[in-house]
Protein backbone atom coordinates (compact mmCIF):
# COMPACT_ATOMS: atom_id res chain seq x y z
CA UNK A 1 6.49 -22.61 -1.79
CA UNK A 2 4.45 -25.50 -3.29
CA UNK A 3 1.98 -25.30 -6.40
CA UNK A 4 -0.92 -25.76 -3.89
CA UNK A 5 0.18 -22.55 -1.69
CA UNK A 6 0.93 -20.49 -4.62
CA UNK A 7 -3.13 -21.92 -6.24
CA UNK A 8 -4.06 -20.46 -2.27
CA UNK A 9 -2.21 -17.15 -2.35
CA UNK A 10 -3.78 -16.28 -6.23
CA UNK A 11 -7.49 -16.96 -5.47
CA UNK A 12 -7.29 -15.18 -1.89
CA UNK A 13 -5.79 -11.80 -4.00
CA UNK A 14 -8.70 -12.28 -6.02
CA UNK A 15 -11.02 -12.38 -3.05
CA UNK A 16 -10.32 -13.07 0.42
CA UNK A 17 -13.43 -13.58 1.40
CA UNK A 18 -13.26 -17.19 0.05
CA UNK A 19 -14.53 -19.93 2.47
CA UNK A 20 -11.73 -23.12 3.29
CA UNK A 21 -14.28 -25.49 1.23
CA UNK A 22 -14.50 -22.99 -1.75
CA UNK A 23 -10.70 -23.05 -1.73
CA UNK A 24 -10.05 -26.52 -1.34
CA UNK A 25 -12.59 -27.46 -4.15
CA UNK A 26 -10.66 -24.98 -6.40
CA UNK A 27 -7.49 -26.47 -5.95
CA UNK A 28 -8.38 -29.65 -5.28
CA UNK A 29 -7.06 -30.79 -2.03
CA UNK A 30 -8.83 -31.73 1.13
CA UNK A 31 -9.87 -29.25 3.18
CA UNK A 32 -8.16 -29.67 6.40
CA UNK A 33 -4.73 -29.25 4.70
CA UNK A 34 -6.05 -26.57 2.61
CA UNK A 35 -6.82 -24.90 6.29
CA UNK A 36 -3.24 -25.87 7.41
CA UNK A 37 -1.66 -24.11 4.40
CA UNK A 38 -3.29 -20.92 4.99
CA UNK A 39 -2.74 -20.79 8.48
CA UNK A 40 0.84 -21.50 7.78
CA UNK A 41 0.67 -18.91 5.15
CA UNK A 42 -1.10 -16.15 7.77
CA UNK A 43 1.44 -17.39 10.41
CA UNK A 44 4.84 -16.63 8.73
CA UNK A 45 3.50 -13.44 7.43
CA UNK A 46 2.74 -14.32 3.63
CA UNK A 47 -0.69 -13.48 4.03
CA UNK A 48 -0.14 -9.99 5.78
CA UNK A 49 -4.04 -9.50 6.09
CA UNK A 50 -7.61 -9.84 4.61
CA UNK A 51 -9.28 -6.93 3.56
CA UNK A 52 -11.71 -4.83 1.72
CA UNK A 53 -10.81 -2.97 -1.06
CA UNK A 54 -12.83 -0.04 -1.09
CA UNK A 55 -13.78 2.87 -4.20
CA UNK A 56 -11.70 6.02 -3.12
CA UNK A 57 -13.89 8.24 -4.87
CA UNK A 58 -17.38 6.40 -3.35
CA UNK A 59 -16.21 7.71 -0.44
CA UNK A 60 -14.81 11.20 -1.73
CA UNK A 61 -11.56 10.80 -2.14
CA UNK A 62 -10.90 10.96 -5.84
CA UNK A 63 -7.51 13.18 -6.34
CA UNK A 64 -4.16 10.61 -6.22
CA UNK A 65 -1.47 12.47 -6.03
CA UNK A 66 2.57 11.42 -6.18
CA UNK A 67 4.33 13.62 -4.43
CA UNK A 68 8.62 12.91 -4.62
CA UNK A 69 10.82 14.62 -1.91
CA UNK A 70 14.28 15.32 -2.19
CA UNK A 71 15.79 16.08 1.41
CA UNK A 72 18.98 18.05 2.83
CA UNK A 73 19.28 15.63 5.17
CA UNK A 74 19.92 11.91 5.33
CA UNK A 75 20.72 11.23 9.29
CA UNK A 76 18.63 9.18 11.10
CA UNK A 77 17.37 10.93 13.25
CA UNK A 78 15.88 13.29 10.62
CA UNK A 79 14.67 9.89 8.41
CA UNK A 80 12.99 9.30 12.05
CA UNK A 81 10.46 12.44 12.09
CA UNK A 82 10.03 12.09 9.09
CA UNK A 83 8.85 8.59 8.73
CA UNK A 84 6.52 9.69 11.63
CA UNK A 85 5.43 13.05 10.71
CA UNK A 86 4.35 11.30 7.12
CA UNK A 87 3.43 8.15 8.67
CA UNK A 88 0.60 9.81 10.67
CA UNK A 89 -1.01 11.93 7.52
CA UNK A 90 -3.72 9.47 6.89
CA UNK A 91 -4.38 10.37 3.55
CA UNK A 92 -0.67 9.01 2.48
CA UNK A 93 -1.54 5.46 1.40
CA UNK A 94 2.18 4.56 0.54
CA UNK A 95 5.19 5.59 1.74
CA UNK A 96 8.53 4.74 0.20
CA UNK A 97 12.11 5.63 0.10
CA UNK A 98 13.92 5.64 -3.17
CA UNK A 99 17.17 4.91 -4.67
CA UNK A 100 17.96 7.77 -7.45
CA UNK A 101 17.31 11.02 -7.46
CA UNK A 102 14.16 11.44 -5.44
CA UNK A 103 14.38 10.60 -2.08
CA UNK A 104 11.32 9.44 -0.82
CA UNK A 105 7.79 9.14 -2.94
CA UNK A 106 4.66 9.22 -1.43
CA UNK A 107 0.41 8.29 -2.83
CA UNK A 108 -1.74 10.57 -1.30
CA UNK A 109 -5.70 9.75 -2.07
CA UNK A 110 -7.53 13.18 -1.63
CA UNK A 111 -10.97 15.40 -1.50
CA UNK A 112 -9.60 18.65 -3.39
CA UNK A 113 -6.68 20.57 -3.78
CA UNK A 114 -6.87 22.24 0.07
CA UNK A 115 -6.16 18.69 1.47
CA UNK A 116 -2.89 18.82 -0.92
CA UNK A 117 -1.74 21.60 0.60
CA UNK A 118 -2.77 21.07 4.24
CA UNK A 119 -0.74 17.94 3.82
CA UNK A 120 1.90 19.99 1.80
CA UNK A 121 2.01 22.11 5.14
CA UNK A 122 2.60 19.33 7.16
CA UNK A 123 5.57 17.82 5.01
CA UNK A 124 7.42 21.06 5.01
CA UNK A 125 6.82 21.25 8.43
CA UNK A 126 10.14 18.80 8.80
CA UNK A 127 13.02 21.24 8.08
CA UNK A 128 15.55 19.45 5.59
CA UNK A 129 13.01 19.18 2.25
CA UNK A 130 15.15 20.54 -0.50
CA UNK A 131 12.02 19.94 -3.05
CA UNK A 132 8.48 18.73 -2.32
CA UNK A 133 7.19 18.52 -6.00
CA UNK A 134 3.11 16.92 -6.34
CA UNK A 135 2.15 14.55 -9.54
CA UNK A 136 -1.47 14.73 -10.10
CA UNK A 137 -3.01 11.74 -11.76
CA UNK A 138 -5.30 12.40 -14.28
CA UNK A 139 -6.61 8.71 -15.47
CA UNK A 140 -6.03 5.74 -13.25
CA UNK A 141 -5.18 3.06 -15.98
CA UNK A 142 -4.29 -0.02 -14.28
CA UNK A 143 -4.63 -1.03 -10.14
CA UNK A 144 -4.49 -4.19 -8.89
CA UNK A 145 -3.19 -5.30 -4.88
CA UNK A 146 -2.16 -8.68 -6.63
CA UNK A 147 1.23 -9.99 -7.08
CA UNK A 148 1.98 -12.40 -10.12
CA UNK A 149 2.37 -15.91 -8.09
C-alpha cells in the first residue's frame, strides 16, 4: 500500500463523509485517481464500510459491559450455536474468541442492569459455559474506530 492510499485510509477514519475533491486536495493528487484508489480500496475490502458513529448514551445505552466466558466445550458444533445464539443479541457490539484463559470476550452497550441479565439469560442458555463473569466499565478513557496507518 502506497503513501497516497495510506493519506486516503487516515482522513476517511477521521470522517468518511469526505467528498473525492476534499480528499484529493488533502493529499494532493488529482481527483480521478484519488476516486480510483478508494474504489480499489472499497473493492478489496480495506474500506469495510462508511458509517456513523453514534453517542451510546444519546440514545440510552450508557452501561459497557465485558463479559469473558470460559466454556466446557470446544467442538464445533457447540462454537456454532454459540457464535449464533451471541451473534443475534444485538446489544453485543463485539464478539471475539481468545487465546488464554478466557475463552471468548464479548462488549455489550446497555440501558440498566435488567438488559445484563436478560442477555446473561440468553448466554447461559447454551449449555457448556463453565463461567460467564461481567466487567462493568466505570469511565470510558480512550475510543477511537481508527487504526494507526
Amino acid at each position: 500500500m502506497d503513501v497516497h492510499s495510506r493519506k486516503i485510509l487516515a482522513l476517511l477514519q477521521k470522517d468518511a463523509s469526505l467528498s473525492v475533491d476534499q480528499i484529493s486536495d488533502a493529499i494532493g493528487l488529482s481527483r480521478t485517481p484519488c476516486w480510483k484508489r478508494i474504489k480499489e480500496l472499497e473493492d478489496d475490502g480495506t474500506i469495510k464500510a462508511r458509517v456513523a458513529l453514534v453517542d451510546p448514551k444519546k440514545i440510552g445505552l450508557g452501561i459497557v459491559v465485558f463479559v469473558s466466558i470460559t466454556t466446557e466445550s470446544h467442538d464445533i458444533e457447540w462454537l456454532n450455536k454459540f457464535t449464533k445464539t451471541v451473534s443475534d443479541i444485538p446489544e453485543v457490539i463485539g464478539f471475539y474468541r481468545m487465546a488464554g484463559e478466557v475463552d471468548y470476550l464479548l462488549k455489550l452497550a446497555l440501558r440498566d442492569i435488567e438488559d445484563y441479565d436478560r442477555i446473561y439469560k440468553k448466554i447461559i442458555s447454551v449449555s457448556g459455559c463453565r463461567t460467564v463473569s461481567a466487567h462493568f466499565a466505570m469511565e470510558e478513557l480512550k475510543f477511537t474506530t481508527e487504526y494507526p496507518i
